[in-house]
C-alpha atoms as a PDB file:
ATOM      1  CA  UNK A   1     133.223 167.652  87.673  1.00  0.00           C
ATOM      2  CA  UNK A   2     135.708 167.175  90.615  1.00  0.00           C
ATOM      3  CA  UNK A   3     135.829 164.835  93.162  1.00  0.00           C
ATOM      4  CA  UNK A   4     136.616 167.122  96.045  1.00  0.00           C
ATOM      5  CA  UNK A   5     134.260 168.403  98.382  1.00  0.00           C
ATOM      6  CA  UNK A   6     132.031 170.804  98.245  1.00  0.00           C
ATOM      7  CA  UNK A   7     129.306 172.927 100.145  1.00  0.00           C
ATOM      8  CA  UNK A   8     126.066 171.916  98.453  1.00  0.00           C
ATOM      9  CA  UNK A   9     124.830 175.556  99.214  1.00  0.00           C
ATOM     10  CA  UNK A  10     127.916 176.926  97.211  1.00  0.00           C
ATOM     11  CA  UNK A  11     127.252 173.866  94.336  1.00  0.00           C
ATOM     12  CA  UNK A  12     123.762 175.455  94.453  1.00  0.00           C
ATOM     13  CA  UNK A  13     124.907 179.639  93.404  1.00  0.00           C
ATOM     14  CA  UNK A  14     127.174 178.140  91.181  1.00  0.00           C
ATOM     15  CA  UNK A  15     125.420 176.150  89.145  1.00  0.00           C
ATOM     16  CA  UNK A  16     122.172 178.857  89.123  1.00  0.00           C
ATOM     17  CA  UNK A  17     124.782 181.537  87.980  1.00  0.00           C
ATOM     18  CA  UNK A  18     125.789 178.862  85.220  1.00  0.00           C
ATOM     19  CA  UNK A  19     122.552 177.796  84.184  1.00  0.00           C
ATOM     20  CA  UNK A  20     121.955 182.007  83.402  1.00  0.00           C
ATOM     21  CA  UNK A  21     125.187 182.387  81.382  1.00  0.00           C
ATOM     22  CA  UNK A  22     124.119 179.042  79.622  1.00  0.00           C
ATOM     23  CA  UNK A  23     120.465 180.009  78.732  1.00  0.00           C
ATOM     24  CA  UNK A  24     122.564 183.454  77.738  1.00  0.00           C
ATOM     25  CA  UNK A  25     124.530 181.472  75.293  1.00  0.00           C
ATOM     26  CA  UNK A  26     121.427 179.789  73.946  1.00  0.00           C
ATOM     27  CA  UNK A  27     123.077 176.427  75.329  1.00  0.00           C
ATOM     28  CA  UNK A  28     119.755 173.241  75.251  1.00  0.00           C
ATOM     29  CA  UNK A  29     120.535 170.282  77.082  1.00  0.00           C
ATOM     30  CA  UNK A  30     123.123 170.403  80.147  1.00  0.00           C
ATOM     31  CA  UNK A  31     124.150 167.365  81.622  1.00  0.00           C
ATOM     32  CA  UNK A  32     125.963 166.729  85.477  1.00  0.00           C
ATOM     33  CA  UNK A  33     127.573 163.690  85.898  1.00  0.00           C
ATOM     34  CA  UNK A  34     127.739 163.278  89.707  1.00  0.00           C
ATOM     35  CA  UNK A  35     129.879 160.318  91.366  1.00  0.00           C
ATOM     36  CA  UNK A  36     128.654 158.334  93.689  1.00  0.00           C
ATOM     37  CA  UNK A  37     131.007 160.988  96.450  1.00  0.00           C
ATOM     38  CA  UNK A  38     129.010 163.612  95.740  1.00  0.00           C
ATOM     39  CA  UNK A  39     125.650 162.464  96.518  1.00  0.00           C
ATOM     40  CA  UNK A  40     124.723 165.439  98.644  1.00  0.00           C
ATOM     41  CA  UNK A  41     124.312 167.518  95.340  1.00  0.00           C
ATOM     42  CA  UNK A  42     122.212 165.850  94.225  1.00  0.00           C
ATOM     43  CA  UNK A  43     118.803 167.659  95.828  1.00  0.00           C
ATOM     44  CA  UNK A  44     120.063 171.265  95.024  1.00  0.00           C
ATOM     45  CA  UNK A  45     120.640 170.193  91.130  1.00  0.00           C
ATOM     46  CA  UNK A  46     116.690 168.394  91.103  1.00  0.00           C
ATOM     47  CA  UNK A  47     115.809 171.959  93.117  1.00  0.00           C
ATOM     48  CA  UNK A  48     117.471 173.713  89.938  1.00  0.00           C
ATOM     49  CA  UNK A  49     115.366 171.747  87.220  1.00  0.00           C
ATOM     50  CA  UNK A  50     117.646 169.004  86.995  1.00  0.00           C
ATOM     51  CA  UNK A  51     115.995 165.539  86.481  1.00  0.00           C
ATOM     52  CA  UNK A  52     117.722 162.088  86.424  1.00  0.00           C
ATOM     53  CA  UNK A  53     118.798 160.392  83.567  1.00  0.00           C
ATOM     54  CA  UNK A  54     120.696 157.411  84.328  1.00  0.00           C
ATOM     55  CA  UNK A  55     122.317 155.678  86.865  1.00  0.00           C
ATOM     56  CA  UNK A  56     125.482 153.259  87.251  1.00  0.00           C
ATOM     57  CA  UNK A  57     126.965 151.846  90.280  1.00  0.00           C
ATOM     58  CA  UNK A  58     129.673 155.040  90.686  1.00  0.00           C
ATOM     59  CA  UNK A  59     127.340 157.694  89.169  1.00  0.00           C
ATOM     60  CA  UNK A  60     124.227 159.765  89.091  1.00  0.00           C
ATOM     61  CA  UNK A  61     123.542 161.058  85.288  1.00  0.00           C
ATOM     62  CA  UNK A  62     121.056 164.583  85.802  1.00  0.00           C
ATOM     63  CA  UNK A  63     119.970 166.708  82.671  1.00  0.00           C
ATOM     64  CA  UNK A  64     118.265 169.731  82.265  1.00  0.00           C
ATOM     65  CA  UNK A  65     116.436 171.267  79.054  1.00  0.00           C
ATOM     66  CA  UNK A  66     116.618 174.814  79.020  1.00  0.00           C
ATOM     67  CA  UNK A  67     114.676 176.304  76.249  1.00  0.00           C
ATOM     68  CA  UNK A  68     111.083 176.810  75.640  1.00  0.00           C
ATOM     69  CA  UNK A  69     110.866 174.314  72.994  1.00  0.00           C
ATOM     70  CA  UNK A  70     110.672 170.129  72.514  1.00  0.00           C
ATOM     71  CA  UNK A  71     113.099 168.504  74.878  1.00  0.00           C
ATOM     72  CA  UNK A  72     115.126 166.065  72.455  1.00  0.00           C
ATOM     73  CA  UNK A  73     117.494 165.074  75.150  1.00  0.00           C
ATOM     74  CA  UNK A  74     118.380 161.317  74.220  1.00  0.00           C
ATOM     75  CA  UNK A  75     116.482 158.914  76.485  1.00  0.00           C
ATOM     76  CA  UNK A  76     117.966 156.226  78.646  1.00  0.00           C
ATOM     77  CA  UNK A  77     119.198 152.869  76.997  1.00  0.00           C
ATOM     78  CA  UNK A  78     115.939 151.485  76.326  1.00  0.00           C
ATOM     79  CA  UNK A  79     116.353 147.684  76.310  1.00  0.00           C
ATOM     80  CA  UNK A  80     118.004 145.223  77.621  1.00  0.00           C
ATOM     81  CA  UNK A  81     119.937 142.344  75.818  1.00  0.00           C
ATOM     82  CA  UNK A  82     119.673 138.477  76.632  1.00  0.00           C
ATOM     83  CA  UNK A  83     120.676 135.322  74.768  1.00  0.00           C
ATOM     84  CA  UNK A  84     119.109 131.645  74.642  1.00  0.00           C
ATOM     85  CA  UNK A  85     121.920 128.887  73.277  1.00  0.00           C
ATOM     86  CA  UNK A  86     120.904 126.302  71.104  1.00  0.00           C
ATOM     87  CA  UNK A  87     123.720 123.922  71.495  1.00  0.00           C
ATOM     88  CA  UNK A  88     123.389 120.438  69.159  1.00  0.00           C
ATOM     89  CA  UNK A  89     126.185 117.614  69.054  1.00  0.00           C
ATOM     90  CA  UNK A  90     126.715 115.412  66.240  1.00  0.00           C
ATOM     91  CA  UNK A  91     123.997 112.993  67.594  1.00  0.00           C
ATOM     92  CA  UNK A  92     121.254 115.606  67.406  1.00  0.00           C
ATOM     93  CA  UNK A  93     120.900 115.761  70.926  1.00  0.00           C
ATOM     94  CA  UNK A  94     120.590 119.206  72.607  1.00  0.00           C
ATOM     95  CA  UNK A  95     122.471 120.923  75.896  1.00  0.00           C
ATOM     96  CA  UNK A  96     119.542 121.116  78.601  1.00  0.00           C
ATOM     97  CA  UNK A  97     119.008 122.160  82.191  1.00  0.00           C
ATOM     98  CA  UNK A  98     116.691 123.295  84.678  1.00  0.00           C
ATOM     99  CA  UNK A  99     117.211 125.767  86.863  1.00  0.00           C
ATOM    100  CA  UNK A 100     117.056 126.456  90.844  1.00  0.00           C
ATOM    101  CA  UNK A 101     114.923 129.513  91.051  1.00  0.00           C
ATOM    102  CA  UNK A 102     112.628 131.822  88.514  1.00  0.00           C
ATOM    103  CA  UNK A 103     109.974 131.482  86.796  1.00  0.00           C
ATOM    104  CA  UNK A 104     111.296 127.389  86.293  1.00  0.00           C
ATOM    105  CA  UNK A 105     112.166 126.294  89.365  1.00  0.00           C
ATOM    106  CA  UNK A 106     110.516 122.767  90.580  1.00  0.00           C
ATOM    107  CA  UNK A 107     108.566 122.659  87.167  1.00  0.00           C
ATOM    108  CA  UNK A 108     110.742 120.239  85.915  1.00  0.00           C
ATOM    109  CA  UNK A 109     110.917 121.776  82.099  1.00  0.00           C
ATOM    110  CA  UNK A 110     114.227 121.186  80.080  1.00  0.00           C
ATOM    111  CA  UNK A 111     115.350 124.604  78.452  1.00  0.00           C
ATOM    112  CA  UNK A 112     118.326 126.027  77.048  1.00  0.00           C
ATOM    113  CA  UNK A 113     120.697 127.812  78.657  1.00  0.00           C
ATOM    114  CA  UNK A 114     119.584 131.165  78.774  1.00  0.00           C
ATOM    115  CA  UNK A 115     121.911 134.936  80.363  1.00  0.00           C
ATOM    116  CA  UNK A 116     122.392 138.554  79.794  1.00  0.00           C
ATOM    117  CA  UNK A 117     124.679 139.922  77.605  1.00  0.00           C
ATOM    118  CA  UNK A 118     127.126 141.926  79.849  1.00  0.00           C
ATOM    119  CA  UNK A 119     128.407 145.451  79.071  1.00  0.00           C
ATOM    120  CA  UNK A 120     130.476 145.886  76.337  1.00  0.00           C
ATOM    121  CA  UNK A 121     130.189 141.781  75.455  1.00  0.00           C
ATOM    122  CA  UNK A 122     129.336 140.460  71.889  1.00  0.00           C
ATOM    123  CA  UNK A 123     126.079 138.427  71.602  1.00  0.00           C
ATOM    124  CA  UNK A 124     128.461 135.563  70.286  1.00  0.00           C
ATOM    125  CA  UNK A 125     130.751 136.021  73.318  1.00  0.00           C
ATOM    126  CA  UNK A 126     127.758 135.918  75.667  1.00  0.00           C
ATOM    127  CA  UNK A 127     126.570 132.476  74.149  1.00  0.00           C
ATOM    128  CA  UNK A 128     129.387 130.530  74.584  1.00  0.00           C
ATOM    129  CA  UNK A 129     130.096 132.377  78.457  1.00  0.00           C
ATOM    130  CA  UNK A 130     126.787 131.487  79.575  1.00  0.00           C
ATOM    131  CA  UNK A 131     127.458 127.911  78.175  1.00  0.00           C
ATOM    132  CA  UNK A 132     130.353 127.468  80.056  1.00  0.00           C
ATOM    133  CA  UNK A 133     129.393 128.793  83.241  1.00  0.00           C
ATOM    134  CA  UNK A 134     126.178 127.006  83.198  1.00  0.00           C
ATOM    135  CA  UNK A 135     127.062 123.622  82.035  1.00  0.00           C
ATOM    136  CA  UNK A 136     131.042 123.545  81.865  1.00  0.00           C
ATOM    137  CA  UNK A 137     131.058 122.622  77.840  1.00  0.00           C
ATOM    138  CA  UNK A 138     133.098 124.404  75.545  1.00  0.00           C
ATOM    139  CA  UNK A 139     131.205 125.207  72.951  1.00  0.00           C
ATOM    140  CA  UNK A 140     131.806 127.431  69.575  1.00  0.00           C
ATOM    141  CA  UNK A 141     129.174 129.785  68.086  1.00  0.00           C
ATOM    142  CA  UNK A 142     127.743 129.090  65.209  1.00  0.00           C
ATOM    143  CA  UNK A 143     124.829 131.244  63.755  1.00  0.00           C
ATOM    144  CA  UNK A 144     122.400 133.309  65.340  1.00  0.00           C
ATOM    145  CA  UNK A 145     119.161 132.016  64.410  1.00  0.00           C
ATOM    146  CA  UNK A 146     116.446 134.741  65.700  1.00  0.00           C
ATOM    147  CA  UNK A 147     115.418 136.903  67.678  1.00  0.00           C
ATOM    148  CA  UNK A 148     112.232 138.370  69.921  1.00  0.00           C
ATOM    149  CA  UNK A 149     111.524 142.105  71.067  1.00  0.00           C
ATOM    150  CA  UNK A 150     109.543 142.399  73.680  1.00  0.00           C
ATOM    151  CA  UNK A 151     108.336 145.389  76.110  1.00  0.00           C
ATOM    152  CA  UNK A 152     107.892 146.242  79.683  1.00  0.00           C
ATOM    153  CA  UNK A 153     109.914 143.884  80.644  1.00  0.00           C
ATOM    154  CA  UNK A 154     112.568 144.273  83.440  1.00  0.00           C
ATOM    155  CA  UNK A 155     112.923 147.859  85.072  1.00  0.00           C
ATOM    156  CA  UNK A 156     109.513 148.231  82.636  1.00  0.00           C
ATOM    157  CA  UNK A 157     112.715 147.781  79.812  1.00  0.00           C
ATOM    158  CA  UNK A 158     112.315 146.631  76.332  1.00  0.00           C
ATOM    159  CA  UNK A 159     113.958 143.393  75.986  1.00  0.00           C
ATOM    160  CA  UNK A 160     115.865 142.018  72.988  1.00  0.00           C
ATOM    161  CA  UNK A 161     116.215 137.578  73.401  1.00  0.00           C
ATOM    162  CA  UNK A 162     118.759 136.277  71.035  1.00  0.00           C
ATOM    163  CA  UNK A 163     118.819 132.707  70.025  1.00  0.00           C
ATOM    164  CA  UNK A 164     121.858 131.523  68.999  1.00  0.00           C
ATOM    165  CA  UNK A 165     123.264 128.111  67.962  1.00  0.00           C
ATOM    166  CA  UNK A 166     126.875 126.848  68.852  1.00  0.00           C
ATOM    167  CA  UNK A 167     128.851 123.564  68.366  1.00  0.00           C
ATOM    168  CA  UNK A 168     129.796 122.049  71.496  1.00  0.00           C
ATOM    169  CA  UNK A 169     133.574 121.572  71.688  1.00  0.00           C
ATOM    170  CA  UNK A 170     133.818 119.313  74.674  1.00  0.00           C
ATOM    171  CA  UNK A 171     131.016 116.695  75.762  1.00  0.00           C
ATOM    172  CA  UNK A 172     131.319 116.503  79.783  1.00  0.00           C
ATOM    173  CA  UNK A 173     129.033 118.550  81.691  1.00  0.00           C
ATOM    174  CA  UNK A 174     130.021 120.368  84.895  1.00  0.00           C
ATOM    175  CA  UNK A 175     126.781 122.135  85.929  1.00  0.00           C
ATOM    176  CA  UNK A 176     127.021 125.412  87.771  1.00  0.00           C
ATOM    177  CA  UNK A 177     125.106 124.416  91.213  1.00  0.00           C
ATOM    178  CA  UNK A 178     124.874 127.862  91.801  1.00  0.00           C
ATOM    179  CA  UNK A 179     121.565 128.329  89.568  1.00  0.00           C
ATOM    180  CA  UNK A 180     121.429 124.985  87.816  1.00  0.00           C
ATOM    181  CA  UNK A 181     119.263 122.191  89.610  1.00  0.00           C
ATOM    182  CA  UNK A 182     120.140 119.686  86.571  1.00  0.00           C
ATOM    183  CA  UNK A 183     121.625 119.567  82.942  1.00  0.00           C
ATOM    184  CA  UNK A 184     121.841 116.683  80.309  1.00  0.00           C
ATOM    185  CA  UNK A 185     122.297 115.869  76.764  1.00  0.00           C
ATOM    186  CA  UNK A 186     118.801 115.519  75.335  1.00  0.00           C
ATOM    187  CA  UNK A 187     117.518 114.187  71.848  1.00  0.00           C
ATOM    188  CA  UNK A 188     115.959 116.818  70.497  1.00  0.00           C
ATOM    189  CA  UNK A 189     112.789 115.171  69.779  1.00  0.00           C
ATOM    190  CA  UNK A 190     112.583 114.403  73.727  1.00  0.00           C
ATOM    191  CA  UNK A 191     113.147 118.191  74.187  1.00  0.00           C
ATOM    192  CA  UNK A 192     110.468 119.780  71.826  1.00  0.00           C
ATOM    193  CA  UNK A 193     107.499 117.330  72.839  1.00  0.00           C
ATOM    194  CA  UNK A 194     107.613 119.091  76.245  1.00  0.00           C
ATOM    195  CA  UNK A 195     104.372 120.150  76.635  1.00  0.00           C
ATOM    196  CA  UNK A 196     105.672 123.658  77.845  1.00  0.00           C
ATOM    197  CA  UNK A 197     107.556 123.708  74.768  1.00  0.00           C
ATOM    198  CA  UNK A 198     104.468 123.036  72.656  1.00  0.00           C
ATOM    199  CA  UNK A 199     102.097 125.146  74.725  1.00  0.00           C
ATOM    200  CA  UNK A 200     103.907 128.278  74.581  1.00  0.00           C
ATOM    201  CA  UNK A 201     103.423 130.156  70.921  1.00  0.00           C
ATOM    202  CA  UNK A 202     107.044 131.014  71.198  1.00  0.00           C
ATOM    203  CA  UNK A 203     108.972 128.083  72.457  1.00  0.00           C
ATOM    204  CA  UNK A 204     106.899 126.315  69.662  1.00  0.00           C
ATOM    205  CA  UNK A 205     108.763 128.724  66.915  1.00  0.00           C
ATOM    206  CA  UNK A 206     111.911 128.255  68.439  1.00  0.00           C
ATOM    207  CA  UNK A 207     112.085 124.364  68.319  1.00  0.00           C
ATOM    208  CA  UNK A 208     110.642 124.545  64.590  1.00  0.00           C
ATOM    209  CA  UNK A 209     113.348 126.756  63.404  1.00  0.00           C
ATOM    210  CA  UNK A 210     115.946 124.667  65.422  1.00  0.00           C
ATOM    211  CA  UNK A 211     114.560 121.829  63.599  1.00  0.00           C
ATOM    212  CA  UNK A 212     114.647 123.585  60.830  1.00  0.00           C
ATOM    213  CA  UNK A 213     118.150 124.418  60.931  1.00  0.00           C
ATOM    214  CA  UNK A 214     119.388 120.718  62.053  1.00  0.00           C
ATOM    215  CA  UNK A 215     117.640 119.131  58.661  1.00  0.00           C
ATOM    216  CA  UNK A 216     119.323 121.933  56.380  1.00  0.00           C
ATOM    217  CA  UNK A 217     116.290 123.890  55.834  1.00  0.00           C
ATOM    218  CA  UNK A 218     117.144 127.324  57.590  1.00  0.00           C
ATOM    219  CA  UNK A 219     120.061 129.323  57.164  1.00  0.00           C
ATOM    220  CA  UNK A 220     120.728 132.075  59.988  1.00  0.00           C
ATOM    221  CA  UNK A 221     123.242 134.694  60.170  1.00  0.00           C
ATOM    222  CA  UNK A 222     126.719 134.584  61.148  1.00  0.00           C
ATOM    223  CA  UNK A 223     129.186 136.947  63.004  1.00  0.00           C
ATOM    224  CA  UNK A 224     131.095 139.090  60.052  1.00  0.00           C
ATOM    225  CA  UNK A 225     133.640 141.628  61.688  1.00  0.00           C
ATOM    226  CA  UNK A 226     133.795 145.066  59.790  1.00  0.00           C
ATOM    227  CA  UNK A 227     135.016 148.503  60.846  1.00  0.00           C
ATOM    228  CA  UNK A 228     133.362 151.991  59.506  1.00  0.00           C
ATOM    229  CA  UNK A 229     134.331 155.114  57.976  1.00  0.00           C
ATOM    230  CA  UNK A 230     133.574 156.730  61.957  1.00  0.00           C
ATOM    231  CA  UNK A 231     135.779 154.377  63.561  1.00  0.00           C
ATOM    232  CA  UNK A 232     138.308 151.930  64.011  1.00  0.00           C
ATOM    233  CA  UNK A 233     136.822 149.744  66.687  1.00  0.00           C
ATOM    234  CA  UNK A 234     135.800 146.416  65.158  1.00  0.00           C
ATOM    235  CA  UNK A 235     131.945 146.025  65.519  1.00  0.00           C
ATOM    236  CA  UNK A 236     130.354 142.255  64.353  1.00  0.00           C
ATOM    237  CA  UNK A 237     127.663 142.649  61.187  1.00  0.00           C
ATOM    238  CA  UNK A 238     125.343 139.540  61.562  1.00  0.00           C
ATOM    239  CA  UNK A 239     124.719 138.343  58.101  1.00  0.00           C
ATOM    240  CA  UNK A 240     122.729 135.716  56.075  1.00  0.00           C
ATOM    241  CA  UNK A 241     124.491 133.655  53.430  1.00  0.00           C
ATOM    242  CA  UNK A 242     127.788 134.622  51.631  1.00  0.00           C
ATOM    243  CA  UNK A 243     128.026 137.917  50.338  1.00  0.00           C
ATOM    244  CA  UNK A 244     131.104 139.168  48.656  1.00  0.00           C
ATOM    245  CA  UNK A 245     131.557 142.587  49.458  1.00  0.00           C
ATOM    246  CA  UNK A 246     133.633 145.589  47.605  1.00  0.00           C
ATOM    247  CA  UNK A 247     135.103 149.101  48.318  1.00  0.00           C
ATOM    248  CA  UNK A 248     137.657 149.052  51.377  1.00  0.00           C
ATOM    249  CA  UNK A 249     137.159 147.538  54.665  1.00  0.00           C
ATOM    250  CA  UNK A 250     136.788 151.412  55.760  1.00  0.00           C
ATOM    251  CA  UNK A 251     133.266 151.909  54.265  1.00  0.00           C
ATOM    252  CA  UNK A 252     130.341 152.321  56.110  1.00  0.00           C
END
């Protein structure tokens, strides 16, 4: 759709005369993609059927469903994609802060450093960005160890929490005073006898696999790049163990 103005009455006979040649056609699911410059069409679209879809910061998604039958228009992205990083040194001490505000602030509870995954960012990258902006170590990712699905969560989202471990690469920490009220190297004993740790049911299964993993007794699953058979983009297939693989680095 263009940028350039136009007369929301004329948008209006245009896209009813459209919406008849469509249903004509036996056309389902029509989508307008509005920029953020065109915000007055918005009401005569919604007055035409149109519903929203999706939103970004330059752009109104609508749809309509035309026929008389299911409406199987794909929904929304449905979750929303956050990683927790387990980061151990050689001394089995742990990367720790607390935060300034949320659900943490004043409590005084050590946790991990915890962000979103931004658009378009590996879980991997994420890990180590958050580490670095939080604490200032340079860290390298190692494994991801688990994860938790949860629902309703923000924007009534589903949420997906990675945890992840990494290696730090550097030992000095620079805390972000931004968001961070305090951060430390930690034993890890000292971290998991927390009593929030060992009062909530998941923080508990978190430290135990952690635990798990730092006496050799858990194996997560690493970061293998591929590429399929539908494209050439190079997507990141999180595997556990060593597999050796055949056929062409093509396949599905």
């Amino acid at each position: 759709m263009t940028n350039e103005p136009l007369d929301p009455s004329v948008f209006a006979s245009l896209l009813r005369s459209s919406l008849s040649h469509w249903r004509q056609q036996g056309k389902k699911g029509v989508w307008i993609k509005l920029p953020i410059e065109l915000v007055m069409l918005v009401e005569p679209a919604v007055k035409e059927g149109f519903i929203y879809h999706h939103a970004e910061p330059k752009y109104l998604m609508l749809v309509s469903w035309l026929p008389e039958t299911a409406n199987t228009i794909p929904a929304n992205a449905t979750h929303r994609v956050g990683i927790g990083a387990f980061v151990v040194n050689e001394r089995n001490e742990v990367l720790v802060v607390q935060e300034k505000s949320g659900r943490f602030r004043g409590t005084g509870v050590w946790k991990f450093p915890t962000g979103v995954v931004d658009e378009g960012e590996d879980i991997s990258d994420a890990a180590v960005r958050e580490v670095k902006e939080e604490t200032g170590v340079n860290a390298k990712f190692v494994e991801l160890l688990a994860f938790r699905q949860s629902h309703k969560s923000f924007f009534d989202k589903s949420d997906l929490f990675f945890v992840c471990m990494l290696q730090p690469l550097s030992h000095d920490i620079q805390m972000q005073e931004r968001e961070i009220e305090a951060a430390q190297w930690m034993p890890f004993e000292q971290y998991a006898a927390q009593p929030f740790v060992q009062g909530h049911d998941l923080l508990r299964y978190i430290s135990d696999i952690c635990s798990a993993k730092m006496e050799g007794r858990y194996t997560g699953f690493s970061p293998v790049p591929t590429v399929t058979g539908f494209s050439a983009k190079k997507t990141y297939l999180y595997m556990n163990g060593n597999v050796r693989t055949t056929g062409s680095s093509n396949d599905p």
